[in-house]
Protein backbone atom coordinates (compact mmCIF):
# COMPACT_ATOMS: atom_id res chain seq x y z
CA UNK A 1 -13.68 -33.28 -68.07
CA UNK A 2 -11.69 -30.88 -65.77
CA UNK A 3 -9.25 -28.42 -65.68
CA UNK A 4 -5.81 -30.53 -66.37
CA UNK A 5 -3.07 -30.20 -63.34
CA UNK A 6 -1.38 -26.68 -63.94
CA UNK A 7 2.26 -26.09 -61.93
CA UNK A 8 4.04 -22.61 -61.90
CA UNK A 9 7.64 -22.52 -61.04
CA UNK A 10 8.44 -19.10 -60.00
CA UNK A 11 11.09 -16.88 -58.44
CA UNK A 12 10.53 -14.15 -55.88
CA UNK A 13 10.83 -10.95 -57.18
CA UNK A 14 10.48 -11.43 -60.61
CA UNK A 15 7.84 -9.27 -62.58
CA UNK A 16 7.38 -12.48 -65.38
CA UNK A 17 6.23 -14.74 -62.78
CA UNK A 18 4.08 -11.99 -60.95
CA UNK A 19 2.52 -11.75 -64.56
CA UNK A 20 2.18 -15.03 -65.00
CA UNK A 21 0.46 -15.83 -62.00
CA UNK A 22 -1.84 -12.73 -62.19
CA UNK A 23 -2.58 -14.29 -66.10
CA UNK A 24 -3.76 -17.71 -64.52
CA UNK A 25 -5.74 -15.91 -61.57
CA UNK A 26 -7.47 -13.76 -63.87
CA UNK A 27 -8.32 -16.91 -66.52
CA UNK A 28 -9.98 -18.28 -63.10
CA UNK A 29 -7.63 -21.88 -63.10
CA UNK A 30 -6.85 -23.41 -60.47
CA UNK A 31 -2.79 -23.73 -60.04
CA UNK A 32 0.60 -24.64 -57.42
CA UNK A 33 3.56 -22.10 -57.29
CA UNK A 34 6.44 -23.90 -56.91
CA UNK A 35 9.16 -21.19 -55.50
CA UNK A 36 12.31 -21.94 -57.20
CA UNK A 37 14.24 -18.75 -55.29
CA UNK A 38 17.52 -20.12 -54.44
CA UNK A 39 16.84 -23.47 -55.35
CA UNK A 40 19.84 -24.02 -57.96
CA UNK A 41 19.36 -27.70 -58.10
CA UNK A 42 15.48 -26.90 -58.76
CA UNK A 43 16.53 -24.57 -61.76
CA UNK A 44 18.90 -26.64 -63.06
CA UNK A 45 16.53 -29.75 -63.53
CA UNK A 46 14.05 -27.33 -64.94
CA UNK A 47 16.33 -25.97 -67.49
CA UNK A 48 17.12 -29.48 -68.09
CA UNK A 49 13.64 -30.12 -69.01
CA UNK A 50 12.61 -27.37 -70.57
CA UNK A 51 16.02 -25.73 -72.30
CA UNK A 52 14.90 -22.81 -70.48
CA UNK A 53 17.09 -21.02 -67.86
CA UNK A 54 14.32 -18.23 -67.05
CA UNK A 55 11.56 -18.04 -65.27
CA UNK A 56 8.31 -18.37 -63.93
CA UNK A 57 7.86 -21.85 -66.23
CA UNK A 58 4.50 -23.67 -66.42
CA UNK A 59 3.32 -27.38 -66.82
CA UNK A 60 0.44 -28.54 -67.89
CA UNK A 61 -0.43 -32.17 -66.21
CA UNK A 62 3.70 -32.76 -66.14
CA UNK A 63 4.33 -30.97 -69.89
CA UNK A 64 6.47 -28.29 -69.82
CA UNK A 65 4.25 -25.18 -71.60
CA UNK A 66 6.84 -22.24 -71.66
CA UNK A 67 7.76 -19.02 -70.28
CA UNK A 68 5.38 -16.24 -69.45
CA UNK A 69 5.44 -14.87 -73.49
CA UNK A 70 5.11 -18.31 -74.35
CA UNK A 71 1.53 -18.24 -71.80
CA UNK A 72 0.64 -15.00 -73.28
CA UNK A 73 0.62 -15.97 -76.98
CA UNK A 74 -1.01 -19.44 -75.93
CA UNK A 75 -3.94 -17.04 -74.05
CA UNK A 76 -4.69 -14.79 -76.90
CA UNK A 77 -4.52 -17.15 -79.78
CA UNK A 78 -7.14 -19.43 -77.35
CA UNK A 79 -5.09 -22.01 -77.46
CA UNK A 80 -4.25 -22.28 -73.09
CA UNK A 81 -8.17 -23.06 -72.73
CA UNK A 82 -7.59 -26.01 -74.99
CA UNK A 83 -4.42 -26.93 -73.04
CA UNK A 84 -5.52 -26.20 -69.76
CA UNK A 85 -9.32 -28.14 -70.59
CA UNK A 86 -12.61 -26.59 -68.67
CA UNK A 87 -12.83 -26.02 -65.10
């Protein structure tokens, strides 16, 4: 089976998001950047979603995953390979 679909909604200038993306990179998936800079209405239906107002926030095939120390945690305890599936 492959890697599951991963989404990153991010925001310019933001060291979380840089972080998180540089995580992903380095973990060698395969992932979209969504750029939510000054897209209010694209913020606001994520923090619908997810009950989060911050950012970056990641998806896994639709499911909302979490913040950047939320993608951390997952990646040391070895639980974002299971999530994320092999490449």
């Amino acid at each position: 089976m492959g890697q599951k679909k991963i989404v990153l909604y991010s925001k310019d200038w933001c060291s979380y998001s840089w972080r998180a993306k540089r995580l992903l990179r380095r973990k060698g998936y395969d992932f979209e950047v969504v750029d939510a800079t000054g897209d209010e209405e694209l913020r606001a239906r994520l923090a619908k979603s997810t009950g989060r107002g911050t950012m970056p926030q990641l998806f896994i095939d639709d499911a909302p995953v979490g913040g950047y120390d939320d993608i951390k945690a997952l990646e040391r305890s070895g639980e974002l390979e299971r999530l994320v599936g092999s490449a």
